[in-house]
PDB file of N, CA and C in Angstrom:
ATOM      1  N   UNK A   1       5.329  11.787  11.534  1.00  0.00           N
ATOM      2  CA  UNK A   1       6.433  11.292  10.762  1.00  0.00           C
ATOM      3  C   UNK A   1       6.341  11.879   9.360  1.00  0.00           C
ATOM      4  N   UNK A   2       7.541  12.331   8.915  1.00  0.00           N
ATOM      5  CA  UNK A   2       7.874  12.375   7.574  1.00  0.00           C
ATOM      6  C   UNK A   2       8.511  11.943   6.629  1.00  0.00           C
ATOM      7  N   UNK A   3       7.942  11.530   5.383  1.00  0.00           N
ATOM      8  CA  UNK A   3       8.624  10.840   4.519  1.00  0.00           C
ATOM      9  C   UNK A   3       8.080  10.837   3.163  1.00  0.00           C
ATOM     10  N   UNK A   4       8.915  10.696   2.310  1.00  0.00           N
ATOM     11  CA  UNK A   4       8.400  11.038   0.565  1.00  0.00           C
ATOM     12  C   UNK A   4       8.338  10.005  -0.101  1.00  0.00           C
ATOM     13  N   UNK A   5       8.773   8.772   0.650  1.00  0.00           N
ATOM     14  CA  UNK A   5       8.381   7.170  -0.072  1.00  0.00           C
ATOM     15  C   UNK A   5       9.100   6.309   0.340  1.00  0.00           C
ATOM     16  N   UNK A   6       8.600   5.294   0.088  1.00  0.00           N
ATOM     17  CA  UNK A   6       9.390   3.778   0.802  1.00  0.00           C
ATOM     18  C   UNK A   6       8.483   2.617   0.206  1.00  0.00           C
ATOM     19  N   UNK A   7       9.290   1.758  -0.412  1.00  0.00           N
ATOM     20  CA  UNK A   7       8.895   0.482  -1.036  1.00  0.00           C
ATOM     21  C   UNK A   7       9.379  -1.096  -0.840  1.00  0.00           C
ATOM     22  N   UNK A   8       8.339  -2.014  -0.419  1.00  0.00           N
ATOM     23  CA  UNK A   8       8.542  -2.613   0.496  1.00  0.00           C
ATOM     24  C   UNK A   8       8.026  -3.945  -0.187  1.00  0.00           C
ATOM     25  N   UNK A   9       8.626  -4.912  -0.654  1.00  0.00           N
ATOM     26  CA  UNK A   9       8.208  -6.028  -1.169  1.00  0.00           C
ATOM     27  C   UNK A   9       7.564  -6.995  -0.246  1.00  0.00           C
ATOM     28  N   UNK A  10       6.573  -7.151  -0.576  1.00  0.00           N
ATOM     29  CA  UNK A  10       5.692  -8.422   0.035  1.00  0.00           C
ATOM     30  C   UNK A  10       4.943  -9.823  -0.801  1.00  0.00           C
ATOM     31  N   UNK A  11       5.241 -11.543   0.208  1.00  0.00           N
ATOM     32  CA  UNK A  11       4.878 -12.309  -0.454  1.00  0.00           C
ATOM     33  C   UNK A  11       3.217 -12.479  -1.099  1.00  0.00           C
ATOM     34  N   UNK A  12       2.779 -11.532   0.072  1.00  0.00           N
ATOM     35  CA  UNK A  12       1.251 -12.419   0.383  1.00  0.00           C
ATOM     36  C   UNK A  12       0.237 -11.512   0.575  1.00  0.00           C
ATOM     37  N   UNK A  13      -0.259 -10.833  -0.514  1.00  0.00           N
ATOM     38  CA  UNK A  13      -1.268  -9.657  -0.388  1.00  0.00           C
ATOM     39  C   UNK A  13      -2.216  -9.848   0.280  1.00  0.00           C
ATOM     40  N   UNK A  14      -2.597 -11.346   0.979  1.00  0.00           N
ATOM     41  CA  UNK A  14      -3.470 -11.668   1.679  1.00  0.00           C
ATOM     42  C   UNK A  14      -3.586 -11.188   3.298  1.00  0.00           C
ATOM     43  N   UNK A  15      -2.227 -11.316   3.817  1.00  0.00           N
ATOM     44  CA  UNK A  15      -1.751 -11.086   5.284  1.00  0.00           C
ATOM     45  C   UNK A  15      -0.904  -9.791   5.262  1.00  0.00           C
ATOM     46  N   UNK A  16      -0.609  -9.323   4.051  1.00  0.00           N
ATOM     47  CA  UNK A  16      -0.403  -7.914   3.765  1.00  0.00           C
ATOM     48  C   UNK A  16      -0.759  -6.912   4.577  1.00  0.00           C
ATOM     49  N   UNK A  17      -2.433  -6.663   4.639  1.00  0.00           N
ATOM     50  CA  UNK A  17      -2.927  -5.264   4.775  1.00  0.00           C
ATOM     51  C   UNK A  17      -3.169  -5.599   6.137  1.00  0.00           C
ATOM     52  N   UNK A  18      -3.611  -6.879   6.986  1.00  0.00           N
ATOM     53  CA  UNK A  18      -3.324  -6.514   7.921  1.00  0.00           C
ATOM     54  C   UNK A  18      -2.407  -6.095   8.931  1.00  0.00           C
ATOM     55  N   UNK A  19      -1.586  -6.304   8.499  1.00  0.00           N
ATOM     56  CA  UNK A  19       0.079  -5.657   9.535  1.00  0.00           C
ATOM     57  C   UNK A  19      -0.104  -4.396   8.975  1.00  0.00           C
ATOM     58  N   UNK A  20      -0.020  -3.726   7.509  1.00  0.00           N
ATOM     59  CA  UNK A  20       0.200  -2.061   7.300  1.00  0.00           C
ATOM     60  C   UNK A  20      -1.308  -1.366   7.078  1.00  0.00           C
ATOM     61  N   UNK A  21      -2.036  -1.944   7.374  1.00  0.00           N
ATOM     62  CA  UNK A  21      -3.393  -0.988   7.717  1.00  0.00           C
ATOM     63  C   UNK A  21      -3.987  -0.982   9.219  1.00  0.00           C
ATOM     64  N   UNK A  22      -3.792  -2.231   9.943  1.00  0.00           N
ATOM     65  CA  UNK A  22      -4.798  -2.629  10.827  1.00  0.00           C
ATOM     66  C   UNK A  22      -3.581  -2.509  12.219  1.00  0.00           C
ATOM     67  N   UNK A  23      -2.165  -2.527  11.701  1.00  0.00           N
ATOM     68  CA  UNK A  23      -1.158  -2.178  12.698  1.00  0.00           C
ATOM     69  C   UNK A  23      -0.521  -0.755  12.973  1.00  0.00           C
ATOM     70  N   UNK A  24      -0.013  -0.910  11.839  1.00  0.00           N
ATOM     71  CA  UNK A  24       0.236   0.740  11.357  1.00  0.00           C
ATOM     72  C   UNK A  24      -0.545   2.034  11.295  1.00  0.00           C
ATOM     73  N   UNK A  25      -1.837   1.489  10.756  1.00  0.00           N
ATOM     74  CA  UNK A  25      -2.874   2.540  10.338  1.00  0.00           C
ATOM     75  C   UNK A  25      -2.800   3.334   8.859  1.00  0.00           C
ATOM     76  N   UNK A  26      -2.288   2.661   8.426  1.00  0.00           N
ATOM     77  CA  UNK A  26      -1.780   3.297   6.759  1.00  0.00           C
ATOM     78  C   UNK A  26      -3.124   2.605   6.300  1.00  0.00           C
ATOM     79  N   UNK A  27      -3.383   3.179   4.817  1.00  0.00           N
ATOM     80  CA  UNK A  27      -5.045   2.941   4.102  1.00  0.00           C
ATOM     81  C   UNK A  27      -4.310   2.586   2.503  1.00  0.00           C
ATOM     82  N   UNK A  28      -5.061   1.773   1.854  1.00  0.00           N
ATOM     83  CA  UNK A  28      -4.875   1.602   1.015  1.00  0.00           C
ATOM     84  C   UNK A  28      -5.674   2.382  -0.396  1.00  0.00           C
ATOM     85  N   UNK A  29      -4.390   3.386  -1.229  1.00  0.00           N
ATOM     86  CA  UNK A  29      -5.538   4.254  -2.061  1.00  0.00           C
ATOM     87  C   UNK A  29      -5.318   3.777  -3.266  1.00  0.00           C
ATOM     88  N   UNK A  30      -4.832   2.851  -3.967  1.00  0.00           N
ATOM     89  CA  UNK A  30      -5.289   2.302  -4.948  1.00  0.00           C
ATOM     90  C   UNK A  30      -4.024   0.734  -5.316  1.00  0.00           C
ATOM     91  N   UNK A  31      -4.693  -0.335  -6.359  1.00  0.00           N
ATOM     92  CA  UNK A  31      -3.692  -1.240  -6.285  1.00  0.00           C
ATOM     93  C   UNK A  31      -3.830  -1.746  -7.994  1.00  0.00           C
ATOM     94  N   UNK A  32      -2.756  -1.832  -8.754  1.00  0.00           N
ATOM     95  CA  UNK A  32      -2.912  -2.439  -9.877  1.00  0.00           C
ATOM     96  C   UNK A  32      -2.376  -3.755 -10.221  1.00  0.00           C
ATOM     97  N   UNK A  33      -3.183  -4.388 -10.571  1.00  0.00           N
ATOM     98  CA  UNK A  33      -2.905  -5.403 -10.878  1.00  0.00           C
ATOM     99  C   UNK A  33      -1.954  -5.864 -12.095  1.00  0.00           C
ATOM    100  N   UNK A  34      -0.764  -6.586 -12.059  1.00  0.00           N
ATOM    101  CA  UNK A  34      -0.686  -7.054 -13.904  1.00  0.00           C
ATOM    102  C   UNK A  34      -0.445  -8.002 -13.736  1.00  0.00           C
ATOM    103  N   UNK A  35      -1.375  -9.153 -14.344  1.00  0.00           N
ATOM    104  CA  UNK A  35      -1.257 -10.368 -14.151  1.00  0.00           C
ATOM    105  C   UNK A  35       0.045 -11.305 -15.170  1.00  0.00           C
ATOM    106  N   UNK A  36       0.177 -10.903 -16.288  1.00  0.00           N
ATOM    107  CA  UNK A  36       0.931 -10.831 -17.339  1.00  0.00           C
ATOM    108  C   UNK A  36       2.777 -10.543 -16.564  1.00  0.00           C
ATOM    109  N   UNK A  37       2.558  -9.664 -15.890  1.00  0.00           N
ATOM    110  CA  UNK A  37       4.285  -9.650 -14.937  1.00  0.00           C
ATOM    111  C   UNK A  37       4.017 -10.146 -14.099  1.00  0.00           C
ATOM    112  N   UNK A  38       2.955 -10.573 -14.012  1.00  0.00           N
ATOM    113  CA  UNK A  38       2.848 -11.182 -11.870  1.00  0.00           C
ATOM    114  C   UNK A  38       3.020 -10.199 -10.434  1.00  0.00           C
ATOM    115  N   UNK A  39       2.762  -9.454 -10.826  1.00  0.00           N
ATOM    116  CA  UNK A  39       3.114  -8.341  -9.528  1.00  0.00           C
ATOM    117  C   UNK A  39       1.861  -6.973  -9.519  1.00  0.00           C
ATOM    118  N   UNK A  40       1.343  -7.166  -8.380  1.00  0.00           N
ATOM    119  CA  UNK A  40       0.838  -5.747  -7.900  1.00  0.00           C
ATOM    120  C   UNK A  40       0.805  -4.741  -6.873  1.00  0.00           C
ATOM    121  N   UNK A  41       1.268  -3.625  -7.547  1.00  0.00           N
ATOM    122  CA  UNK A  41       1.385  -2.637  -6.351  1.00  0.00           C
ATOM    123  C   UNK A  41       0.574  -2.375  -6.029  1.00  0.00           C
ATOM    124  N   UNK A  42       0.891  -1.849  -4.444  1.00  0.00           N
ATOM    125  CA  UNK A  42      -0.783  -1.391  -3.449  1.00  0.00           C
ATOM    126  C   UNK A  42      -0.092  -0.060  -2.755  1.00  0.00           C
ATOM    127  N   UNK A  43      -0.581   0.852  -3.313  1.00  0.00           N
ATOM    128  CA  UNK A  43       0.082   2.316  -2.762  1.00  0.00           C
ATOM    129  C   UNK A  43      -1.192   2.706  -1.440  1.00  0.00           C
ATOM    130  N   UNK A  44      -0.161   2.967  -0.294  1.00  0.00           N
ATOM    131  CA  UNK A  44      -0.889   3.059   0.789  1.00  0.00           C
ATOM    132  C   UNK A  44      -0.250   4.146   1.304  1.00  0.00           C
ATOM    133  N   UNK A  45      -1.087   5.079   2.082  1.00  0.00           N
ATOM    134  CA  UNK A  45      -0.541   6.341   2.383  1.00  0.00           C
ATOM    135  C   UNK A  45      -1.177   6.374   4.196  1.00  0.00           C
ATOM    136  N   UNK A  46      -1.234   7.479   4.934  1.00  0.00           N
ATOM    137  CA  UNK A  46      -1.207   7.870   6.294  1.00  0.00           C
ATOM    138  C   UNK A  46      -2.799   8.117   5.929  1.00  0.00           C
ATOM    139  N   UNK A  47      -3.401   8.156   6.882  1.00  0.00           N
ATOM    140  CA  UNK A  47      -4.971   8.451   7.103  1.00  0.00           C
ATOM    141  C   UNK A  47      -5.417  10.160   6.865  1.00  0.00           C
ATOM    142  N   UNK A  48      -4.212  10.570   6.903  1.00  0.00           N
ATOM    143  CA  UNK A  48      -4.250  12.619   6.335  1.00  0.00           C
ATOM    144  C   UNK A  48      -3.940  12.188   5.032  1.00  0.00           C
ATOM    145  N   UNK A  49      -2.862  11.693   4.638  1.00  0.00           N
ATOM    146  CA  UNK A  49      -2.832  12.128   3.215  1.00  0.00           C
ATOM    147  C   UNK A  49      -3.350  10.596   2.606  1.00  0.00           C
ATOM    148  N   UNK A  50      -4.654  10.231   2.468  1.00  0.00           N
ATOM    149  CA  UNK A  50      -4.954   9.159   1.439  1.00  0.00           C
ATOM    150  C   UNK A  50      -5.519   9.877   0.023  1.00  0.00           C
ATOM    151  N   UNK A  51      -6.065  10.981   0.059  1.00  0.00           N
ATOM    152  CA  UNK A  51      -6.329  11.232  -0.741  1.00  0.00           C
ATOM    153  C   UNK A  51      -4.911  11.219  -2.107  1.00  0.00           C
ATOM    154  N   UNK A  52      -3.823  11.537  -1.637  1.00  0.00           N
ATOM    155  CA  UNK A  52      -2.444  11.274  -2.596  1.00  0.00           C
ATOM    156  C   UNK A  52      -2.638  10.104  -3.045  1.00  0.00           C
ATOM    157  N   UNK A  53      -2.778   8.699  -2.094  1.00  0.00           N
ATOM    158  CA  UNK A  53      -2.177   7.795  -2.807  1.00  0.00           C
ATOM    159  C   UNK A  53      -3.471   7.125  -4.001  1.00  0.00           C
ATOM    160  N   UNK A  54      -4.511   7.621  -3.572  1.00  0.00           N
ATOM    161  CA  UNK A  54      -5.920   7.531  -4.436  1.00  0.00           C
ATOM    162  C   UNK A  54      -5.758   8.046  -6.091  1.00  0.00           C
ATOM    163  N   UNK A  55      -4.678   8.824  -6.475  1.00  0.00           N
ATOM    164  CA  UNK A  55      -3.927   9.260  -7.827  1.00  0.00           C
ATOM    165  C   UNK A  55      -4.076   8.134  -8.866  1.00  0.00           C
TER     166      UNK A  55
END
C-alpha cells in the first residue's frame, strides 16, 4: 500500500496501539506529548519505513 499520510483522532492512547500496531502492524516512531493543549500525537509508520516516522 501507498500513501503520504492520514490522521486519525483517537480517545484512548491506552487501547490505541493495540488495534494500529498489534492489528495492522504499523510501529510507533515517536509521540509528543503537550500537556498544556491536552493532546498527543503518536506518528506511526509501516515496519519498512519506521525509520521516517522516528524524525
Amino acid at each position: 500500500m501507498t500513501y503520504l499520510q492520514a490522521m486519525v483522532r483517537g480517545t484512548d492512547l491506552n487501547r490505541s496501539p493495540g488495534f494500529y500496531c498489534d492489528l495492522l502492524g504499523l510501529r510507533e516512531g515517536r509521540r509528543q506529548v503537550h500537556d498544556k493543549d491536552r493532546f498527543t500525537p503518536v506518528f506511526l509508520a509501516t515496519p519498512a519505513e519506521s525509520h521516517v516516522a522516528a524524525r
